[in-house]
Protein backbone atom coordinates (compact mmCIF):
# COMPACT_ATOMS: atom_id res chain seq x y z
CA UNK A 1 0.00 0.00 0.00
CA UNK A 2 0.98 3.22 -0.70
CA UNK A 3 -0.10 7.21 -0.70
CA UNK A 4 -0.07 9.25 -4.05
CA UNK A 5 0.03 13.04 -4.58
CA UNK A 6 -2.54 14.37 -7.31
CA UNK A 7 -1.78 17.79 -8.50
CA UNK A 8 -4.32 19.35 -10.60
CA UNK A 9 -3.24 20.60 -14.00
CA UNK A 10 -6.17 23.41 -15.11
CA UNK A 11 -9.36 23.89 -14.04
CA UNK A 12 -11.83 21.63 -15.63
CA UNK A 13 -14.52 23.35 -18.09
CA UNK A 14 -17.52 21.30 -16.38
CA UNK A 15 -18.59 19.95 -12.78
CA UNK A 16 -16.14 16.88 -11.74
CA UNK A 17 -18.18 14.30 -9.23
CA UNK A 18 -15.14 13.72 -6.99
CA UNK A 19 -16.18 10.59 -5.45
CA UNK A 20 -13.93 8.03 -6.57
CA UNK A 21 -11.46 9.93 -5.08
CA UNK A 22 -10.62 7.48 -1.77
CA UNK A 23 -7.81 7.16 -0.04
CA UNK A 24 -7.62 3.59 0.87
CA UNK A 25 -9.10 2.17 -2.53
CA UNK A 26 -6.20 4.31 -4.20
CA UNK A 27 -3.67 2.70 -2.38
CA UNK A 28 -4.49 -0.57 -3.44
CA UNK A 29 -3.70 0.31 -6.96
CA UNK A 30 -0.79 0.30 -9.00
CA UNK A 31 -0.15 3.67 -10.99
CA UNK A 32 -1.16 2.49 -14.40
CA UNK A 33 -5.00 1.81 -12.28
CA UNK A 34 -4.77 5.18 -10.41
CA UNK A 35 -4.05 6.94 -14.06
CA UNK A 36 -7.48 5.00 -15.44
CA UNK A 37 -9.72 5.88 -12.62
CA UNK A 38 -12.43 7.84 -14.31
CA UNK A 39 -14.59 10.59 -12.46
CA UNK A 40 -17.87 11.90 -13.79
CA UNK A 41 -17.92 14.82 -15.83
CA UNK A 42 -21.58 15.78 -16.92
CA UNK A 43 -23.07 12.54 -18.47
CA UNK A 44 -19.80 11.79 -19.44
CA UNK A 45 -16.39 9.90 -17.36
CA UNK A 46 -12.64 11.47 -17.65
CA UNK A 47 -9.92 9.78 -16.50
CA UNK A 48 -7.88 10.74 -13.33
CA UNK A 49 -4.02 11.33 -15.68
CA UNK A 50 -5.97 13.41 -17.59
CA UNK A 51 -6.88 16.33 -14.87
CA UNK A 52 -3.79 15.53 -12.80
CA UNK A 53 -0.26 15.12 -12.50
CA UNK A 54 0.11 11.70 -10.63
CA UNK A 55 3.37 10.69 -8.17
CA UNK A 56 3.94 8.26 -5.10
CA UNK A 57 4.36 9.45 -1.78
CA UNK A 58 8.27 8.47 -1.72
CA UNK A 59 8.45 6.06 2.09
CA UNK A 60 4.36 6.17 2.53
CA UNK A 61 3.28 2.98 3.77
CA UNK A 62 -0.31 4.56 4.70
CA UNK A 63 -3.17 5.24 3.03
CA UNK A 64 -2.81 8.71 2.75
CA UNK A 65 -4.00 11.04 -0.82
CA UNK A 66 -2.43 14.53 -1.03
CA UNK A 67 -4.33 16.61 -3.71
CA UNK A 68 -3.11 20.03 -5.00
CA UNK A 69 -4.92 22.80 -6.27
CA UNK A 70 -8.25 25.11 -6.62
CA UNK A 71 -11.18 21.90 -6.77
CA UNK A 72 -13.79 24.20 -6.34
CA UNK A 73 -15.21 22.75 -9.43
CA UNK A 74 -14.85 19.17 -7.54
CA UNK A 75 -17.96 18.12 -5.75
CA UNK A 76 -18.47 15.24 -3.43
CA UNK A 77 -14.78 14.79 -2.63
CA UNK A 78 -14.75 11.94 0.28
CA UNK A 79 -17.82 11.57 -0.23
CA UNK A 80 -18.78 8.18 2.04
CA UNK A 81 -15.28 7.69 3.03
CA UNK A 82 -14.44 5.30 5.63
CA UNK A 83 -10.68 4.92 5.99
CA UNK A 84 -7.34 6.84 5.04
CA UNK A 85 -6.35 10.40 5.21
CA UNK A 86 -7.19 12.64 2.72
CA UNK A 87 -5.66 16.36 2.44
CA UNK A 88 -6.17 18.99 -0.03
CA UNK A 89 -4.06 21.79 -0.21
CA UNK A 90 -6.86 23.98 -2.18
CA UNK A 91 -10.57 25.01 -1.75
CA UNK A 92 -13.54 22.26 -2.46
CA UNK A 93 -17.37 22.09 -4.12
CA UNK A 94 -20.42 20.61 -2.59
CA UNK A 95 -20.88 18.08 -0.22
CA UNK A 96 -17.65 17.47 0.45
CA UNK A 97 -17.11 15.00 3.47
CA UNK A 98 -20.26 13.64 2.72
CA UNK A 99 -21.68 10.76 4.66
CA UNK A 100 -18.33 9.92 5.75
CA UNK A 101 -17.88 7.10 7.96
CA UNK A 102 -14.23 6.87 9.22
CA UNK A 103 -10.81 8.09 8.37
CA UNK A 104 -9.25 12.08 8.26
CA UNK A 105 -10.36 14.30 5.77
CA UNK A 106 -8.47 18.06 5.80
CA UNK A 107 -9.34 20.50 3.78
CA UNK A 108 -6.64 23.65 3.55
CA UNK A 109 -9.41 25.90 1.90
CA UNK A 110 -12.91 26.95 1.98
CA UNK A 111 -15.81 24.54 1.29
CA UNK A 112 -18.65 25.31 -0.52
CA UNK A 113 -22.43 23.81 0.86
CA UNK A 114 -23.24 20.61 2.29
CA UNK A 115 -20.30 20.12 3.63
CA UNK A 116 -20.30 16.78 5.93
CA UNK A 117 -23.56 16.51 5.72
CA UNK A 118 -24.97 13.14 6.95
CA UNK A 119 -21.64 12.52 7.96
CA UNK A 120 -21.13 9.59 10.33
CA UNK A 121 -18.12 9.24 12.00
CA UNK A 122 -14.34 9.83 11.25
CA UNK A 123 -12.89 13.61 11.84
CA UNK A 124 -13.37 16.79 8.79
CA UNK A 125 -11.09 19.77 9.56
CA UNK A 126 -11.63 22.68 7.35
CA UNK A 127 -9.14 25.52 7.15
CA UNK A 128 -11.05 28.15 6.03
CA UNK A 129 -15.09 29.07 5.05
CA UNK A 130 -17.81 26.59 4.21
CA UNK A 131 -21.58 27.45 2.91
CA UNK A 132 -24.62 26.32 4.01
CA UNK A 133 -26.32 23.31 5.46
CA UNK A 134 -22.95 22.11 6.73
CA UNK A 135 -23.40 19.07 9.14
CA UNK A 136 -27.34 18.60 7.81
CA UNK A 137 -28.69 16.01 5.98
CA UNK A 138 -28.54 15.00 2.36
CA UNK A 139 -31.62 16.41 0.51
CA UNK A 140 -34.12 13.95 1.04
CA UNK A 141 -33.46 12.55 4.24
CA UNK A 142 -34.26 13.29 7.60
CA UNK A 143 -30.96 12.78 9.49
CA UNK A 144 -28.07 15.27 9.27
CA UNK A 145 -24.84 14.68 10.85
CA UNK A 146 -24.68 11.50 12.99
CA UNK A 147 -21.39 10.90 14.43
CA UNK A 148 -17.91 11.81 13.84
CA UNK A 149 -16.11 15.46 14.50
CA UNK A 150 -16.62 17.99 12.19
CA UNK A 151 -14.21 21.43 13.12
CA UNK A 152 -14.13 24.43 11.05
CA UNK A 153 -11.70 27.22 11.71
CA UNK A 154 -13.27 29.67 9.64
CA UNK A 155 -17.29 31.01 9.08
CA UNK A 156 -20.24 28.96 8.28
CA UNK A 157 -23.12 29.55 6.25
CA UNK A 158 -26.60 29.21 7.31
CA UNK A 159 -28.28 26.29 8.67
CA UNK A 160 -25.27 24.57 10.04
CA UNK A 161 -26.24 21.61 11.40
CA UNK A 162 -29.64 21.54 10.67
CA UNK A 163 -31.07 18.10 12.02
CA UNK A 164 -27.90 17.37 13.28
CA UNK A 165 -28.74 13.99 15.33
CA UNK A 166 -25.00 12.72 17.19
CA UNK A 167 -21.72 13.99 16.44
CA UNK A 168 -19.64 17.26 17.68
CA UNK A 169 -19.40 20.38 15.69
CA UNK A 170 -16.56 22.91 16.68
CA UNK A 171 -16.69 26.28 14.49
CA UNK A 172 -14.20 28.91 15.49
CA UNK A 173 -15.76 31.77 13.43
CA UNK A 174 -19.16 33.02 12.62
CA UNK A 175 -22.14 31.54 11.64
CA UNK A 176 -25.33 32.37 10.19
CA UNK A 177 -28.96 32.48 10.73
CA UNK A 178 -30.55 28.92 12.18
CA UNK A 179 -27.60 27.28 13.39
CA UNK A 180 -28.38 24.06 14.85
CA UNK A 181 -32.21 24.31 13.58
CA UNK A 182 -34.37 21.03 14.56
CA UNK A 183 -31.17 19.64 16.16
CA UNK A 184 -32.01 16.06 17.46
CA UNK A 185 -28.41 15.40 19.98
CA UNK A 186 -24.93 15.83 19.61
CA UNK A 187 -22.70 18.73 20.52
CA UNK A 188 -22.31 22.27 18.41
CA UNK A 189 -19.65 24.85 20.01
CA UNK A 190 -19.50 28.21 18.72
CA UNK A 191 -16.57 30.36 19.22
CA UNK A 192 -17.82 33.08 16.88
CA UNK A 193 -20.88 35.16 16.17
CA UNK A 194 -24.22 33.76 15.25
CA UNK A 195 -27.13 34.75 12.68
CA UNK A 196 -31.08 35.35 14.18
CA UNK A 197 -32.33 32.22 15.78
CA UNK A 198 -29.97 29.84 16.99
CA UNK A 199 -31.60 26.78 18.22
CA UNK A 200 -34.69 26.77 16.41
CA UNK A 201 -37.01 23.88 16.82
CA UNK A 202 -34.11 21.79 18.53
CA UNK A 203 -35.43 18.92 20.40
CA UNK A 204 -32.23 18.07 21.95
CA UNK A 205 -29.02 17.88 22.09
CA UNK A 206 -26.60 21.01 23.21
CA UNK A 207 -24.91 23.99 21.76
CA UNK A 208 -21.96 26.00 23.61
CA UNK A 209 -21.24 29.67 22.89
CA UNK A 210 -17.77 30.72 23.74
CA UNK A 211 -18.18 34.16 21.92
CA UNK A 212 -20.51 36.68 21.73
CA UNK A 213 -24.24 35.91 23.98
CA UNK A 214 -26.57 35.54 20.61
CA UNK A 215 -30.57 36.34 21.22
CA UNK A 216 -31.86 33.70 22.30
CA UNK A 217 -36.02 33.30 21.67
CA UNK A 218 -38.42 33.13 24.27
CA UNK A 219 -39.03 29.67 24.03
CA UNK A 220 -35.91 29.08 25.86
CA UNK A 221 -35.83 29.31 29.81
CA UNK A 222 -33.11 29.16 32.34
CA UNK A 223 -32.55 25.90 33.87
CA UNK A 224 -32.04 26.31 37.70
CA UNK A 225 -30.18 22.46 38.32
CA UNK A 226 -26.40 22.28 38.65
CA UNK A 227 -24.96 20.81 35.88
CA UNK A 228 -21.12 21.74 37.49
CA UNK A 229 -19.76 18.66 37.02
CA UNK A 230 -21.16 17.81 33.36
CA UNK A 231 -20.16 21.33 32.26
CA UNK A 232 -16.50 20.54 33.44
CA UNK A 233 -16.07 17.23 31.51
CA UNK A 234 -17.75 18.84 28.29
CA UNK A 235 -15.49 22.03 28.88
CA UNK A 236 -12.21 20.17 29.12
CA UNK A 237 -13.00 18.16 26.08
CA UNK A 238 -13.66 21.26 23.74
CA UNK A 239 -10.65 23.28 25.56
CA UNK A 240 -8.09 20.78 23.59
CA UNK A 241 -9.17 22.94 20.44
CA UNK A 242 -7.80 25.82 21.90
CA UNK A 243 -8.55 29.29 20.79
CA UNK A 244 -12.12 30.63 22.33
CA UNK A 245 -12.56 27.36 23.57
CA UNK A 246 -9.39 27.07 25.96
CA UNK A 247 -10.57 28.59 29.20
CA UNK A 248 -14.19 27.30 29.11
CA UNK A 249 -13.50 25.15 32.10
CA UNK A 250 -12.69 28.13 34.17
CA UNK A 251 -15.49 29.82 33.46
CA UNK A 252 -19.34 29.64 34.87
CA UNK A 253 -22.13 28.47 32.53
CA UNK A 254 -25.65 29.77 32.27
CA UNK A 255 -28.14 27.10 30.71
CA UNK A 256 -31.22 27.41 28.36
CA UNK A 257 -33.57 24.55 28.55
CA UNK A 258 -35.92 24.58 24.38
CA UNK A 259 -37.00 24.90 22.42
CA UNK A 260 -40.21 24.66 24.05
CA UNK A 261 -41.67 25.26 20.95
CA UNK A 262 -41.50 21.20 20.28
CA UNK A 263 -39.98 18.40 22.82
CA UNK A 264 -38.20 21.47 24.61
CA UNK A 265 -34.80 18.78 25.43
CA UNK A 266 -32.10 20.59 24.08
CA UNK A 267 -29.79 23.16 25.88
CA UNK A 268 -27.93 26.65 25.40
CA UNK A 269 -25.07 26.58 27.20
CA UNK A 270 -23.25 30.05 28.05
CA UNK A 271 -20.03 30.46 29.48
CA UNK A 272 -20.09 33.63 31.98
């Protein structure tokens, strides 16, 4: 087994379904098979050599697939991936991260929407922005995120984790309106800014805000039960992120109990 570094040659003239593009299937392959795999292009297939320069990892015994350049015009790259690490040095399409089951995905760039969406275990870092519906579900479904980490160092979009139903979310910028809308469970921290109403129609689940105190609806209410000891094991975890997330165990938290508006489960949990 062995990794291999893709570097793209131009910018494609159509849409490229990035799929195909897994680490651990890759490595199984000798280069004359890596050169053949063909990605979709339209209603039409292209083969890998012909969008990318194609070399070895020199020493890589892992499973490991190091892309280079703008794939903006690449959708669905590790899309349902489940082992391997994948790293591109560049900015991605849609739904990138995409039902992914296991293995590292890190993406240097921004990341346009649906990113991780459905995901459902394994850990997406993103360098920079994504759009919306990150961490939702896959149009059609129900379910949006369902396991796995999912951290994004720069802004989100709207809607992020919309449905979310297990997982943890860690965004160190901003995001916009309805973050965490008709969350099930899991975890979203917020170490930025936040669009008009956070929380909406959440059921359960929780949602941390280590910057800026958002507006939080009226079908939220303070919970009065001491929760000292669960906010110290949830703080320490989220303080290995650093950044606004660091000294959350040293701080106080206020809790929300909503949205009352439906089961009324879920939490707001701010740091004082």
């Amino acid at each position: 087994m062995s990794g291999w570094r893709l570097a793209l040659r131009a910018q494609p003239s159509l849409r490229i379904d990035a799929r195909e593009l897994q680490p651990a299937v890759l490595a199984r392959l000798a280069r004359a098979e890596v050169e053949r795999v063909a990605l979709r292009q339209g209603s039409s297939e292209i083969a890998l050599a012909e969008l990318f320069d194609i070399e070895p990892i020199e020493g890589s015994m892992s499973t490991a697939l190091v892309i280079e350049g703008d794939l903006s015009r690449f959708d669905c790259v590790g899309w349902s991936m489940t082992d391997g690490e994948l790293q591109v040095q560049g900015s991605v399409g849609d739904c990138a991260g995409a039902a992914m089951a296991g293995g590292r995905i890190t993406i240097e760039g921004d990341a346009a929407d649906l990113t991780g969406c459905a995901m459902r275990g394994g850990w997406l870092d993103v360098r920079g922005d994504v759009g919306d519906l990150a961490a939702s579900a896959l149009p059609g479904e129900m379910d949006g995120m369902r396991g796995g980490t999912f951290v994004l160092r720069g802004n989100a979009g709207a809607r992020l984790a919309d449905r979310m139903r297990r997982g943890s979310v860690v965004l160190f910028g901003d995001a916009g309106d309805f973050l965490a809308s008709r969350m099930v469970a899991g975890t979203l921290a917020l170490g930025g800014r936040c669009g008009v109403h956070p929380g909406w129609g959440m059921r359960r689940g929780s949602i941390v805000f280590a910057g800026p105190v958002p507006a939080v609806a009226p079908t939220f209410v303070p919970l009065q039960s001491d929760a000292d000891v669960f906010w110290q094991l949830l703080a320490r975890d989220l303080a290995r992120f650093g950044g606004p997330f660091a000294t959350l165990a040293q701080r106080r938290v206020r809790r929300l109990a909503g949205d009352l508006a439906v089961l009324g489960k879920g939490e707001l949990l701010i740091p004082e």
